[in-house]
Protein backbone atom coordinates (compact mmCIF):
# COMPACT_ATOMS: atom_id res chain seq x y z
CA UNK A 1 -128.10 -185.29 8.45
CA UNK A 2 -130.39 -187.20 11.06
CA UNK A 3 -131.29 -186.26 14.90
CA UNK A 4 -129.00 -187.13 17.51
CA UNK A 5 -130.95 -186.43 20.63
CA UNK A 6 -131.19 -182.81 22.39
CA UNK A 7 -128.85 -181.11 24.30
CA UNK A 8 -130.57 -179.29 27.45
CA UNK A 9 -130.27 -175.68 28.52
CA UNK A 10 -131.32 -173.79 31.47
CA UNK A 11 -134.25 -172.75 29.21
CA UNK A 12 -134.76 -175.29 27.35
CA UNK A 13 -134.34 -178.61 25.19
CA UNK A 14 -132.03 -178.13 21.71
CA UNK A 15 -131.95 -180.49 18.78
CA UNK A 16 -128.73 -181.76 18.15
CA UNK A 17 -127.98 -182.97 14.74
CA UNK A 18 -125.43 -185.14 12.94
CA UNK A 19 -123.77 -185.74 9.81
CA UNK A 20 -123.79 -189.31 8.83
CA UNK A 21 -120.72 -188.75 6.31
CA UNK A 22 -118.41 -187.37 8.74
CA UNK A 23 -119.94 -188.00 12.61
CA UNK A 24 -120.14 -184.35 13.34
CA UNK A 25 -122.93 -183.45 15.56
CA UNK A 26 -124.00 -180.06 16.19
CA UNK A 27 -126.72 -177.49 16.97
CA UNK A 28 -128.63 -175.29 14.06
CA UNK A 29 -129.91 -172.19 16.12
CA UNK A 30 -128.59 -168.91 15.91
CA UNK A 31 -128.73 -168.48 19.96
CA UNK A 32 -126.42 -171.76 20.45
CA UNK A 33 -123.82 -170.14 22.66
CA UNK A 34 -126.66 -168.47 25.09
CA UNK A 35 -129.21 -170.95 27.44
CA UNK A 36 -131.36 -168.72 26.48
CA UNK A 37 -134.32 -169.37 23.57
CA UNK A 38 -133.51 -168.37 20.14
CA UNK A 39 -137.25 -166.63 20.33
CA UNK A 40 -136.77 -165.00 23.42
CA UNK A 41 -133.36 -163.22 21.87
CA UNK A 42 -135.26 -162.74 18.52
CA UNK A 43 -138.54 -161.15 20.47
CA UNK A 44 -136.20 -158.61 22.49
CA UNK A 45 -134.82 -157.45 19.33
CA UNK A 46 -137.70 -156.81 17.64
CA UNK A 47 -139.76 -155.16 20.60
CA UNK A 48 -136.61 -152.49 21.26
CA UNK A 49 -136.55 -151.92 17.07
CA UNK A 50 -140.19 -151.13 18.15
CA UNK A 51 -138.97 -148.20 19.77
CA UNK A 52 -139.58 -149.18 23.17
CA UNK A 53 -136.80 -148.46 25.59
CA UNK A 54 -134.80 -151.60 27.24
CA UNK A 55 -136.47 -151.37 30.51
CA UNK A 56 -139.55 -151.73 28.80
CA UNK A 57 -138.37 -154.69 26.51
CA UNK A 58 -136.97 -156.62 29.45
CA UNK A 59 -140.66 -156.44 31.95
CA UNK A 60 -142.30 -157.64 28.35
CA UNK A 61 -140.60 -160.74 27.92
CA UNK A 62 -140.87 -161.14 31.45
CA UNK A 63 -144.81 -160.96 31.15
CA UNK A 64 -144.89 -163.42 28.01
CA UNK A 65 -142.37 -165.93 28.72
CA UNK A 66 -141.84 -165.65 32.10
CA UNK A 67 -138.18 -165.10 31.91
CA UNK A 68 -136.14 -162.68 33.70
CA UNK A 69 -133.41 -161.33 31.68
CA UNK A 70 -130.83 -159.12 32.85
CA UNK A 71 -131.05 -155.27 30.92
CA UNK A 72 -126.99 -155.98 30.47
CA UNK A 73 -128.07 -159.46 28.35
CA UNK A 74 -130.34 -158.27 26.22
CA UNK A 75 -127.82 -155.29 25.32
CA UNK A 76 -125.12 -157.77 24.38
CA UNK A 77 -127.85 -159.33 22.13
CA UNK A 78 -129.08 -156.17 20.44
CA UNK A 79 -124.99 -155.58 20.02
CA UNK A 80 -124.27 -159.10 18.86
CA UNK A 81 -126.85 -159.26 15.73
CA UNK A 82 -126.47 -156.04 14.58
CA UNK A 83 -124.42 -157.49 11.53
CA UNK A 84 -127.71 -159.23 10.38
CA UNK A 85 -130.56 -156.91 12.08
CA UNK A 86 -129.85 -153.69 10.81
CA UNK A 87 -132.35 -151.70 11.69
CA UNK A 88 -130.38 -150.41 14.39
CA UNK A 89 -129.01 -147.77 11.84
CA UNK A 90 -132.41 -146.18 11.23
CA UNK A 91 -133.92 -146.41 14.61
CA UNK A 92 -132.88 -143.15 16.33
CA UNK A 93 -134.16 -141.42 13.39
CA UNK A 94 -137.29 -143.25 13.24
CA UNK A 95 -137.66 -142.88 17.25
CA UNK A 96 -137.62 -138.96 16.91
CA UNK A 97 -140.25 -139.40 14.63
CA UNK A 98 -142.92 -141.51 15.18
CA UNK A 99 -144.51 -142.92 18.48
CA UNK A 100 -144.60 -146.32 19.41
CA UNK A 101 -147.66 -146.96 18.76
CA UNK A 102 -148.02 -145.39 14.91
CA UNK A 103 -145.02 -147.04 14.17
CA UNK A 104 -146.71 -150.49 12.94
CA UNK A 105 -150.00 -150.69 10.82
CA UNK A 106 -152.01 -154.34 10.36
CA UNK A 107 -154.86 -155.39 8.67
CA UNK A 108 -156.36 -158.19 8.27
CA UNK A 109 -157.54 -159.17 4.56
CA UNK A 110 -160.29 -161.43 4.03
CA UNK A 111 -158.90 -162.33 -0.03
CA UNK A 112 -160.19 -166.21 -0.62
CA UNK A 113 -157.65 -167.18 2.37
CA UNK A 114 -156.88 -164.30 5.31
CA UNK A 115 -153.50 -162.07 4.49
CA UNK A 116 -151.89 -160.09 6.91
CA UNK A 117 -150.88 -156.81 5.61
CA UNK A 118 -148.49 -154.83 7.60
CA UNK A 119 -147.06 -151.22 6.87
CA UNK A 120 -144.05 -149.76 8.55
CA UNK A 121 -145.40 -145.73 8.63
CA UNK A 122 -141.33 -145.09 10.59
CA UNK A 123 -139.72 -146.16 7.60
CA UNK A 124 -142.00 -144.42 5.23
CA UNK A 125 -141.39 -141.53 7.12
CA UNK A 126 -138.18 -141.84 6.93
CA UNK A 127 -137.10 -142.87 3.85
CA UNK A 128 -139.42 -140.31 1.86
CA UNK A 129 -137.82 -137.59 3.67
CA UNK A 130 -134.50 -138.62 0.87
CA UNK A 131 -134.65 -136.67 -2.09
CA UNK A 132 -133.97 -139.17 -4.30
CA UNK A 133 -136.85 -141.30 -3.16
CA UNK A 134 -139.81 -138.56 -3.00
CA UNK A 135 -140.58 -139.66 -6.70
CA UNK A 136 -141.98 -142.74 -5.28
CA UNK A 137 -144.87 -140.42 -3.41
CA UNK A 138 -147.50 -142.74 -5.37
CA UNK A 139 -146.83 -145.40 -3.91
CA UNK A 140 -147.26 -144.22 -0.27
CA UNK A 141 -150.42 -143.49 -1.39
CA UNK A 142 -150.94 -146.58 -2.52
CA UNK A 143 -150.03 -148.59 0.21
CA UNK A 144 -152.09 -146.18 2.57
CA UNK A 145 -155.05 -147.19 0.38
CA UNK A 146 -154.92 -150.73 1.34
CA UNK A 147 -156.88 -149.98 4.53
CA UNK A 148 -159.09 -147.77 3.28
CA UNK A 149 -163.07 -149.22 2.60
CA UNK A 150 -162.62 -147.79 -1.50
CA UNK A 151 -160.27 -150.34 -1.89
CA UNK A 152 -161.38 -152.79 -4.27
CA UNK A 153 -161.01 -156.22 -2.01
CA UNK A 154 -163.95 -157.16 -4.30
CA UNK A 155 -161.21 -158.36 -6.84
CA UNK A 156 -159.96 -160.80 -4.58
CA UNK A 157 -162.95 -162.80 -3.66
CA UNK A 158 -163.98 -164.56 -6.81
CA UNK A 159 -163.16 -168.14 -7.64
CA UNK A 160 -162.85 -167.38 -11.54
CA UNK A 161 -160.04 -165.10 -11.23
CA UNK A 162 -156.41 -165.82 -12.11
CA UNK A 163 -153.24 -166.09 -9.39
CA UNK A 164 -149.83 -164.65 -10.15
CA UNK A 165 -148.26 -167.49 -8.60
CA UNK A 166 -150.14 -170.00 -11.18
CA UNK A 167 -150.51 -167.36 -14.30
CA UNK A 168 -150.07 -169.99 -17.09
CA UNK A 169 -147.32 -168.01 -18.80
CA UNK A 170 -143.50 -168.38 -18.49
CA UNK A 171 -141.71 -164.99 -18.63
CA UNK A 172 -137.63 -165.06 -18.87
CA UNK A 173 -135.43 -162.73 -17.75
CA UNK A 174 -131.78 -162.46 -17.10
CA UNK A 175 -131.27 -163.24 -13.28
CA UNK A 176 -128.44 -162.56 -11.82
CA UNK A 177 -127.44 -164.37 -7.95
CA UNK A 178 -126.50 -161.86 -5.41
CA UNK A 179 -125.79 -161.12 -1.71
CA UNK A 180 -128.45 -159.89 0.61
CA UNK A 181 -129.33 -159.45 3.70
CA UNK A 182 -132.82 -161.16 2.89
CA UNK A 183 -131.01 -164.54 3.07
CA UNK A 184 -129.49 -163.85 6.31
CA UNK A 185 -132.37 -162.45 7.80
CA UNK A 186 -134.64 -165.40 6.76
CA UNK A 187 -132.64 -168.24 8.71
CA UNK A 188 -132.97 -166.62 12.42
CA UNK A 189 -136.87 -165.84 11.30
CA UNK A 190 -137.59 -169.69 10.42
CA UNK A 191 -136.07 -170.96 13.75
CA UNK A 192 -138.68 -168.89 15.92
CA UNK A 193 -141.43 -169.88 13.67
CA UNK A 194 -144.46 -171.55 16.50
CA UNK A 195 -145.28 -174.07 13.54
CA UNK A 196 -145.16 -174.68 9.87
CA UNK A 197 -148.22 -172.64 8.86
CA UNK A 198 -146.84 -169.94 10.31
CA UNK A 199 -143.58 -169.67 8.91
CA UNK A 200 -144.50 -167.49 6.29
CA UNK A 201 -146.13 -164.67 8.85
CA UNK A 202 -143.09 -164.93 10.97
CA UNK A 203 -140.85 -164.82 8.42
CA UNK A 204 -142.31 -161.31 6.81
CA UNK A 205 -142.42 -159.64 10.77
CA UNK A 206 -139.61 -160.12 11.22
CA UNK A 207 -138.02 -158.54 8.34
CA UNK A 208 -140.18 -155.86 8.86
CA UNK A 209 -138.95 -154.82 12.66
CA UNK A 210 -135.41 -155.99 11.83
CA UNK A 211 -134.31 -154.91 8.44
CA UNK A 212 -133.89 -151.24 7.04
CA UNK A 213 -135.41 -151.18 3.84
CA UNK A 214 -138.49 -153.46 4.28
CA UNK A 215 -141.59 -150.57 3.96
CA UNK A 216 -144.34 -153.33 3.68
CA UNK A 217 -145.50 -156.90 3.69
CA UNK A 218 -148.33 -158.64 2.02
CA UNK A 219 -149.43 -155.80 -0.46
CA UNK A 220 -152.69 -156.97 -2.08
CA UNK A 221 -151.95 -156.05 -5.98
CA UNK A 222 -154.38 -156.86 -8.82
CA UNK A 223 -153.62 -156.75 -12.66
CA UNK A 224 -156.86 -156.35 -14.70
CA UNK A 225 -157.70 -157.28 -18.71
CA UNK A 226 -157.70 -153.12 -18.88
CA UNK A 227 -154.66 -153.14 -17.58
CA UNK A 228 -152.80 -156.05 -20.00
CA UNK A 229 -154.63 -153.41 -23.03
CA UNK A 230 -152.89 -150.34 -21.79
CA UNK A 231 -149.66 -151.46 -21.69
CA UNK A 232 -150.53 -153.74 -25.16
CA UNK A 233 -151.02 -150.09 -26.53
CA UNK A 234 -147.47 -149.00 -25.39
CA UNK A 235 -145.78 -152.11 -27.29
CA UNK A 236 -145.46 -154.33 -24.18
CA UNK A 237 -145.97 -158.37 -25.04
CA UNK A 238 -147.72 -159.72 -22.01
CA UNK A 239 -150.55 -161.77 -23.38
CA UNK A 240 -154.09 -160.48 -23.02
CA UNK A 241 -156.76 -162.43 -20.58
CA UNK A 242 -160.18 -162.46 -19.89
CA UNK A 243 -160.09 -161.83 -15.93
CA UNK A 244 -158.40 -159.70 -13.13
CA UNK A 245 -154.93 -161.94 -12.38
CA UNK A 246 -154.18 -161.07 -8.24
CA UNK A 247 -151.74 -161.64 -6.06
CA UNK A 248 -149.75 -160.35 -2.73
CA UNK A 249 -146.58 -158.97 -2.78
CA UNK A 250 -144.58 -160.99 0.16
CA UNK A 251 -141.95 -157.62 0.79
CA UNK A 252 -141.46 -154.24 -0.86
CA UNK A 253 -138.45 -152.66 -0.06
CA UNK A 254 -136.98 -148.94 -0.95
CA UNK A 255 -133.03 -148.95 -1.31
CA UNK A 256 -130.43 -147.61 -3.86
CA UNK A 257 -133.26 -145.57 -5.32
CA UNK A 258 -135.25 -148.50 -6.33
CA UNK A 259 -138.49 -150.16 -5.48
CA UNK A 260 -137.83 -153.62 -4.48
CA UNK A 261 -139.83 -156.52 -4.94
CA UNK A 262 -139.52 -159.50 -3.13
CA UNK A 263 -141.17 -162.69 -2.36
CA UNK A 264 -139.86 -165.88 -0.55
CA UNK A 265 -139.14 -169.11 -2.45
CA UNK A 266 -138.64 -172.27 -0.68
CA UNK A 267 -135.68 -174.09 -3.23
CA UNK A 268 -134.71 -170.69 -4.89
CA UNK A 269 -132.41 -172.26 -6.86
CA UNK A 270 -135.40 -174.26 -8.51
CA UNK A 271 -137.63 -171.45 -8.76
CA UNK A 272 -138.92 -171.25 -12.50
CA UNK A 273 -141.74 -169.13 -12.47
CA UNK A 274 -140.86 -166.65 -10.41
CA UNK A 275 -139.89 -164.19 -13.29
CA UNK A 276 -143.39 -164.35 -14.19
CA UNK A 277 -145.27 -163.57 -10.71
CA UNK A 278 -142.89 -161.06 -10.17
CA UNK A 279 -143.15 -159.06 -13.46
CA UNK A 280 -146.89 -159.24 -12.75
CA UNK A 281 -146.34 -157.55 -9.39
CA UNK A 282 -144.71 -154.89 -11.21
CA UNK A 283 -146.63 -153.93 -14.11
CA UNK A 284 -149.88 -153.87 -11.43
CA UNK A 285 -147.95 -151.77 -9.01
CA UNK A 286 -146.48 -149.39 -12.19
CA UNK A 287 -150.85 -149.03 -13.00
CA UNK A 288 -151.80 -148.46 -9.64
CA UNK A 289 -148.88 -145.97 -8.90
CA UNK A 290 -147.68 -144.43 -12.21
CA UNK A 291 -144.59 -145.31 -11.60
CA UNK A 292 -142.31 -146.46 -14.61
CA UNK A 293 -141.36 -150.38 -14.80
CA UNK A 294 -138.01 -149.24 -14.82
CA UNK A 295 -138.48 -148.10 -11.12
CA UNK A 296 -138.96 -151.90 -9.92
CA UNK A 297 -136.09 -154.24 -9.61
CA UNK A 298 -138.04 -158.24 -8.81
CA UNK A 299 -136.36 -160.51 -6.95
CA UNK A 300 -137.01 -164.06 -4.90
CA UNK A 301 -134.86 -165.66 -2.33
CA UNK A 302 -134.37 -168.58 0.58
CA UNK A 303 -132.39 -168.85 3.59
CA UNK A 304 -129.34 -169.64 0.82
CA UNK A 305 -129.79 -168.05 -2.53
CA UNK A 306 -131.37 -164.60 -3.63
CA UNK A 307 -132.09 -163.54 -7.34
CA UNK A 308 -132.64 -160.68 -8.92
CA UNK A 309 -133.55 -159.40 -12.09
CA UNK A 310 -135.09 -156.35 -13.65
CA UNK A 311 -138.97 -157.14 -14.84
CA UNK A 312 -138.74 -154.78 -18.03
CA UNK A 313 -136.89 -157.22 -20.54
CA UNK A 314 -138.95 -159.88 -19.81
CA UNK A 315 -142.25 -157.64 -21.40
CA UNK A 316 -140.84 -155.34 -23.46
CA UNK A 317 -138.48 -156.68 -26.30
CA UNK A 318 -135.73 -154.66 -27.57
CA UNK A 319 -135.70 -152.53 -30.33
């Protein structure tokens, strides 16, 4: 595909692309049928998941982009992407429940490069309040620890420690490709990126305000020697090592009575160590929580492929 000029809108200027095998041009935004930005429809949908009424939603975007959009437009919106933003299912229930303003926690983490963690307390609330997902109590607690000053972000800091995303081991497990919503969520979410760097922050908000199952986003986890010992002791394989391996978990999710972890891969089809970051995620998050292994499912996607695959094999050989 190569560029093939811009189309222009009331709004603004669109990249028009074309295929040099067939001559086909066309437009890759998700807003291509509306002169109006694909951020300006993405920002209204995220502000009224926000729990902010439509009124409210429409004199915001007026104040940051200037725009004056009709309450009637940004209705048909909300109603148009509700195949891929469902949030909308939850958000009554969430509404009666939390305020705007408790709804969203952030903080900052100073951890060798600056992390945004992010904690949805209306989905927590909500989704704790199912029986069959009150065993997972731990890690609320965990997750409201983050921001707490006993915290050890002291782990973080040195140079000597390890990274889960370069851990010099190569775990397998057996991945299997499924359908998600995390691929179909990711492809709106890099269009309203501002840049490159910031594709990644974008990315994880809005999965957060649009999705139903995303609880959390950049969860700073750390795996220490003590830790590889215990579960040594309990007939696990993962190899011992001398220092604290960290890492941030990109999304945890709670669905189908499972705790879902999930980080974005650029070429997902590529991916090969991904088994091994994620596995790391969840043995850390099984010693910080109590939970069981078997209570994680791992998985890594793009705006194409997602994989999946359970983190227990890939540690703990069979019998």
């Amino acid at each position: 595909m190569i560029k093939k000029g811009t189309r222009r809108t009331r709004h603004e200027a669109r990249q028009r692309w074309g295929c040099n095998a067939c001559g086909h041009t066309f437009i890759n935004q998700v807003s291509k049928h509306s002169p109006y930005a694909v951020k300006v429809i993405m920002e209204a949908i995220g502000r009224y998941n926000l729990a902010h009424s439509a009124r409210e939603t429409i004199r915001y975007l007026r104040r940051r982009f200037g725009i004056a959009v009709p309450e009637k437009t940004s209705r048909l919106w909300y109603t148009a992407h509700k195949p891929v933003c469902i949030y909308h299912t939850i958000r009554d229930q969430i509404k009666r429940r939390v305020q705007p303003a408790g709804l969203i926690e952030k903080r900052y983490l100073q951890h060798r490069q600056v992390y945004l963690y992010t904690l949805h307390h209306g989905k927590l609330e909500l989704l704790f309040s199912y029986p069959y997902q009150r065993s997972y109590g731990p890690l609320r607690k965990y997750l409201a620890s983050v921001s707490r000053s006993s915290f050890p972000h002291h782990l973080f800091t040195p140079d000597e420690i390890h990274r889960s995303s370069s851990y010099p081991v190569l775990l397998s497990a057996h991945v299997t490709r499924k359908e998600n919503y995390a691929t179909k969520l990711a492809a709106p979410a890099l269009q309203i990126a501002p840049s490159n760097k910031k594709r990644h922050e974008t990315r994880q908000r809005f999965m957060l305000l649009n999705d139903s199952a995303t609880i959390a986003v950049e969860i700073p986890i750390s795996f220490t020697p003590e830790d590889v010992a215990y579960f040594q002791t309990h007939g696990f394989t993962f190899p011992s090592g001398e220092q604290p391996i960290t890492g941030h978990i990109d999304f945890a999710q709670l669905r189908s009575g499972f705790l879902h972890i999930l980080d974005y891969k650029p070429e997902a089809r590529k991916e090969k160590h991904a088994v091994t970051q994620l596995t790391i995620y969840a043995l850390a998050l099984s010693r910080r929580t109590g939970l069981p292994v078997t209570a994680f499912t791992c998985a890594w996607f793009d705006e194409r492929d997602y994989f999946e695959c359970f983190p227990l094999p890939a540690v703990y050989p069979k019998p």
